[in-house]
PDB file of N, CA and C in Angstrom:
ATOM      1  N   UNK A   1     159.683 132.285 126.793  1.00  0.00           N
ATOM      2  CA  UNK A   1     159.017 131.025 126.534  1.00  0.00           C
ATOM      3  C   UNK A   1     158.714 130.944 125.043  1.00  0.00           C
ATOM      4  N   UNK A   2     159.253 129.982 124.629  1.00  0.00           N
ATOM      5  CA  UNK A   2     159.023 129.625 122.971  1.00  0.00           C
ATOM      6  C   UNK A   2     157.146 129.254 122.826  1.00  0.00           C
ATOM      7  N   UNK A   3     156.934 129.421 121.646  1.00  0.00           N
ATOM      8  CA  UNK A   3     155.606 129.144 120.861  1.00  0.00           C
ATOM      9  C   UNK A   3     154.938 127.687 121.864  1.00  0.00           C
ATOM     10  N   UNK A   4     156.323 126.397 121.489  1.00  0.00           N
ATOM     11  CA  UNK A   4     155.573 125.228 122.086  1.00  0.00           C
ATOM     12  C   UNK A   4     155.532 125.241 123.536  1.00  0.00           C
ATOM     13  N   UNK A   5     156.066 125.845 124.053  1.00  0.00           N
ATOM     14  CA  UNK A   5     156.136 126.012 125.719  1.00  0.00           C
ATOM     15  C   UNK A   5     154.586 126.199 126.046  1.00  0.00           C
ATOM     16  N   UNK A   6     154.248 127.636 125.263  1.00  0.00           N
ATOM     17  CA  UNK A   6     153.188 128.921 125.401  1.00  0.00           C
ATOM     18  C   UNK A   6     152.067 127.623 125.357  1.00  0.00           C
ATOM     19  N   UNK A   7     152.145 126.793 124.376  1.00  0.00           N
ATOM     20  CA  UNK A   7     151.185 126.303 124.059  1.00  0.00           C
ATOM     21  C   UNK A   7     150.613 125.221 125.126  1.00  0.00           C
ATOM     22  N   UNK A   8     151.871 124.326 125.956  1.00  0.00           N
ATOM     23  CA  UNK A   8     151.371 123.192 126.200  1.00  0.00           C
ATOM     24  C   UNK A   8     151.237 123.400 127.629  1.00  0.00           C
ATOM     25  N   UNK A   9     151.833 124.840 128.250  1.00  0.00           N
ATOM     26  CA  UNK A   9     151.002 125.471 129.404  1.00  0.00           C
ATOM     27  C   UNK A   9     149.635 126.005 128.937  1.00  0.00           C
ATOM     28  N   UNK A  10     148.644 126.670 127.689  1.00  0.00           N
ATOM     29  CA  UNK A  10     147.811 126.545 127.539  1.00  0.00           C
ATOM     30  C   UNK A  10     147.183 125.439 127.598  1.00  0.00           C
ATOM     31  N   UNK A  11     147.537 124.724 127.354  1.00  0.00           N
ATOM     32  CA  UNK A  11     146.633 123.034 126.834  1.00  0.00           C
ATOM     33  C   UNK A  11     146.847 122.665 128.518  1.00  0.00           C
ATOM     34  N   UNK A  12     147.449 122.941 129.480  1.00  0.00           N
ATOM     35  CA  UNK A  12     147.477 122.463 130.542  1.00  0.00           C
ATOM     36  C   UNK A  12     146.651 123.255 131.596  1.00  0.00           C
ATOM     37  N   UNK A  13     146.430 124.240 131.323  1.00  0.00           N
ATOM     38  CA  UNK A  13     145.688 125.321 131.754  1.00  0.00           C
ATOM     39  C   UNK A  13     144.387 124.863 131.397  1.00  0.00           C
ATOM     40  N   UNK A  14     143.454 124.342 130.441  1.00  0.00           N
ATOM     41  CA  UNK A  14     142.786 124.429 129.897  1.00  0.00           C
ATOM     42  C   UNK A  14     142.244 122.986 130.696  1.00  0.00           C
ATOM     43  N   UNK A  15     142.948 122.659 130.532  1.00  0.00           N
ATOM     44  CA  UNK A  15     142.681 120.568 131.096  1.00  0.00           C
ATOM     45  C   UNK A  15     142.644 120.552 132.093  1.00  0.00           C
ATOM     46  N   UNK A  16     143.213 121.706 133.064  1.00  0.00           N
ATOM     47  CA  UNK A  16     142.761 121.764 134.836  1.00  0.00           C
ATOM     48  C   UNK A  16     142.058 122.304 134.828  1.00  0.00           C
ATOM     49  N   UNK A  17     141.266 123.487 134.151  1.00  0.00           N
ATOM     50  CA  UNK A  17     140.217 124.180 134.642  1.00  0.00           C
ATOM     51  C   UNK A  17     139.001 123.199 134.256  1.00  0.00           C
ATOM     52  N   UNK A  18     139.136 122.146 133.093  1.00  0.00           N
ATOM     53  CA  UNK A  18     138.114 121.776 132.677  1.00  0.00           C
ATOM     54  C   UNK A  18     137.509 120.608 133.895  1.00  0.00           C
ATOM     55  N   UNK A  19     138.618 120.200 134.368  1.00  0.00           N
ATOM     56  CA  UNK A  19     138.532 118.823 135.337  1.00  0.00           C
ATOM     57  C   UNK A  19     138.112 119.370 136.489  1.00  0.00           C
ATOM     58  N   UNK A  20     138.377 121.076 136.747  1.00  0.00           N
ATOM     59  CA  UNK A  20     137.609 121.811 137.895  1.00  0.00           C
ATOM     60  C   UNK A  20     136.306 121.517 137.612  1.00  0.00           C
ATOM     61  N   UNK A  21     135.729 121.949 136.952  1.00  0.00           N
ATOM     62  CA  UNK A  21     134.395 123.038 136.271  1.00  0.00           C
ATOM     63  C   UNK A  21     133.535 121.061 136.385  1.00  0.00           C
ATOM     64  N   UNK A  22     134.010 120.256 135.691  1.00  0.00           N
ATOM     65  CA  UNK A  22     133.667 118.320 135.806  1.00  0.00           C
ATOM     66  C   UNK A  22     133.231 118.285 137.392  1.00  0.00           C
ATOM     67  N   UNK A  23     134.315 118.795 138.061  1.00  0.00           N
ATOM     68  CA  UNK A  23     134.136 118.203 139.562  1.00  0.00           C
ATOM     69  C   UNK A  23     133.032 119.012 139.980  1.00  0.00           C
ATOM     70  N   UNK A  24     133.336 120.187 139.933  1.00  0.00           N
ATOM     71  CA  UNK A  24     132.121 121.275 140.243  1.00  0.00           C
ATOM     72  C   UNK A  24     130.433 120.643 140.224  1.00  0.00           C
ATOM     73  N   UNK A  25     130.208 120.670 138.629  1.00  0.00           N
ATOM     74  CA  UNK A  25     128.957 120.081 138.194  1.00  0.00           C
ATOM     75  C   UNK A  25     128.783 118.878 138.854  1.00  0.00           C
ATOM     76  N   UNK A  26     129.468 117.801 139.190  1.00  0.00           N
ATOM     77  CA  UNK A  26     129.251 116.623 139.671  1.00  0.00           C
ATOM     78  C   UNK A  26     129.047 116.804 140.829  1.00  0.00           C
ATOM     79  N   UNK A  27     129.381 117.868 141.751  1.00  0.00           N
ATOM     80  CA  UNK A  27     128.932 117.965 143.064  1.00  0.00           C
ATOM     81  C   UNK A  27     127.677 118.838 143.366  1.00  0.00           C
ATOM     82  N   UNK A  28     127.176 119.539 141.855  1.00  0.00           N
ATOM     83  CA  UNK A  28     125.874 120.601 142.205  1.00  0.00           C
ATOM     84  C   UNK A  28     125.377 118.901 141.722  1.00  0.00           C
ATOM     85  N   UNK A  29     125.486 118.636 140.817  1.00  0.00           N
ATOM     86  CA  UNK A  29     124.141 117.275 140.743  1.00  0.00           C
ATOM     87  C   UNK A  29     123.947 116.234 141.640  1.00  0.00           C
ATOM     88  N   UNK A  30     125.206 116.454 141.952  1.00  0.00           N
ATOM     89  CA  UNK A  30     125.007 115.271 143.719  1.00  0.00           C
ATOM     90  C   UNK A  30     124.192 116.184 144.462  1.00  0.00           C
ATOM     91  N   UNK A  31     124.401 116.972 144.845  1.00  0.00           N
ATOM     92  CA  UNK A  31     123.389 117.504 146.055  1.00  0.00           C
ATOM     93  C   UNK A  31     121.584 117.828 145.553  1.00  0.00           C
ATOM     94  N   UNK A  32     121.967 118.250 143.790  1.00  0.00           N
ATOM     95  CA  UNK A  32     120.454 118.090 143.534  1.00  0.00           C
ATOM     96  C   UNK A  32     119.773 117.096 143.490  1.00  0.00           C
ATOM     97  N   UNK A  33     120.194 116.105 143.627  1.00  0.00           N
ATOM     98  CA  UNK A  33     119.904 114.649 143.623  1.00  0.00           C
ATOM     99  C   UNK A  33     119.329 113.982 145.304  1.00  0.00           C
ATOM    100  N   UNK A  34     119.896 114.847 146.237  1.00  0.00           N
ATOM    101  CA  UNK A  34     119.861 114.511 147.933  1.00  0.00           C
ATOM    102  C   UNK A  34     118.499 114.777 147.946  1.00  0.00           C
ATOM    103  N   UNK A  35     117.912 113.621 149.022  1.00  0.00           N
ATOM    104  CA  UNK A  35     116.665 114.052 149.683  1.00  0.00           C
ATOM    105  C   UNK A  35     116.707 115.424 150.151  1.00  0.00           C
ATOM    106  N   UNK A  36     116.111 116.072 150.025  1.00  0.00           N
ATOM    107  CA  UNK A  36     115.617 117.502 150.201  1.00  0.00           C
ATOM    108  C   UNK A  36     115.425 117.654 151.818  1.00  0.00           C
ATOM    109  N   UNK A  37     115.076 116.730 152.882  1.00  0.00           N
ATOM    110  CA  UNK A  37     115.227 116.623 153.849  1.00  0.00           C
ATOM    111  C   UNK A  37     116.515 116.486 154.728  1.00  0.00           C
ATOM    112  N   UNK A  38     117.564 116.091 153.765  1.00  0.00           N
ATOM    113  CA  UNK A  38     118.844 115.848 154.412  1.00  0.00           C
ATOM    114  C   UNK A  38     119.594 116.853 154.076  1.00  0.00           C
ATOM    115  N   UNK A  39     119.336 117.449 153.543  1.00  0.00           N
ATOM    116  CA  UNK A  39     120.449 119.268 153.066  1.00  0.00           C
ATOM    117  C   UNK A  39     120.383 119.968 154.229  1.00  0.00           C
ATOM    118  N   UNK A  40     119.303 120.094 155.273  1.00  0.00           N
ATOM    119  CA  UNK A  40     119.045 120.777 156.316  1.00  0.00           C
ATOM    120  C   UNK A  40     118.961 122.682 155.904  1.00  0.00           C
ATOM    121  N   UNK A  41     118.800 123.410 156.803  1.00  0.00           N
ATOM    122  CA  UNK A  41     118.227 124.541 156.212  1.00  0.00           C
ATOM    123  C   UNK A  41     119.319 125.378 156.767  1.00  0.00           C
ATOM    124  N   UNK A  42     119.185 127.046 156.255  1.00  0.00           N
ATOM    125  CA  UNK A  42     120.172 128.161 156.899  1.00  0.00           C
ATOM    126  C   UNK A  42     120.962 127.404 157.436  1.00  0.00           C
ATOM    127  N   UNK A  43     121.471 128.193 158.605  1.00  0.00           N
ATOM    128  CA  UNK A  43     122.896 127.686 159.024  1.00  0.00           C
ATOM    129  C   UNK A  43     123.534 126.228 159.778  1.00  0.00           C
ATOM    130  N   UNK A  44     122.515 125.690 159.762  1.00  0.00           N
ATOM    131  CA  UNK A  44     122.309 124.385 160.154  1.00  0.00           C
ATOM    132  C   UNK A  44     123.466 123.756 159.114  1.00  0.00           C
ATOM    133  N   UNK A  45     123.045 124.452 157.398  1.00  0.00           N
ATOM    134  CA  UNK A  45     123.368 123.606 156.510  1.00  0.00           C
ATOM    135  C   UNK A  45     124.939 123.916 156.483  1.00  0.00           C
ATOM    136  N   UNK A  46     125.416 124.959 156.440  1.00  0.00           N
ATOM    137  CA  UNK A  46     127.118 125.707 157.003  1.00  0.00           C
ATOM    138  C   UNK A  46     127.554 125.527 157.945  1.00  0.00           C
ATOM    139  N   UNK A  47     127.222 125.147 159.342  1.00  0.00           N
ATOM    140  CA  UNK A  47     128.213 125.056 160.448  1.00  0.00           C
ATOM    141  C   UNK A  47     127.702 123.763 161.321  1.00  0.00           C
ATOM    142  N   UNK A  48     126.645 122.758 160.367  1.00  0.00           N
ATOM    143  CA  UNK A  48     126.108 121.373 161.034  1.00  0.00           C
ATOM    144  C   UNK A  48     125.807 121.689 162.417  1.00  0.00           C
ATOM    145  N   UNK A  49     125.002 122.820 162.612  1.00  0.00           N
ATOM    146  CA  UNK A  49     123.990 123.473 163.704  1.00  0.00           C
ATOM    147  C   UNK A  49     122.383 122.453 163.539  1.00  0.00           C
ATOM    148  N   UNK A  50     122.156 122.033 164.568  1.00  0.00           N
ATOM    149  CA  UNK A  50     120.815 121.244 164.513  1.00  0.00           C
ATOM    150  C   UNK A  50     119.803 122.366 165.213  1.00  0.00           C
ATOM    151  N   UNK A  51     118.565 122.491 164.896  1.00  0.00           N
ATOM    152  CA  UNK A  51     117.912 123.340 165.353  1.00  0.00           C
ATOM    153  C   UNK A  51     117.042 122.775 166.485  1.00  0.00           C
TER     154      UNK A  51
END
């Protein structure tokens, strides 16, 4: 793989992880944002178990 190859799989590498890491944060601030009542607790909150 030549220099510009190396590079624009870096730059592509770089631009998916970043659009990961975007989505990521946007979904911890969505849920920090949820009524605190609707997250539900322990395993309730992992396998939509109602207690």
């Amino acid at each position: 793989m030549d220099d510009g190859q190396a590079g624009l799989s870096e730059k592509t590498l770089v631009s998916t992880l970043k659009k990961g890491a975007q989505a990521a944060a946007a979904l911890a601030l969505h849920c920090l944002h949820m009524d605190p009542e609707d997250r539900g607790e322990g395993e309730e909150r992992w396998w939509g178990r109602e207690s």
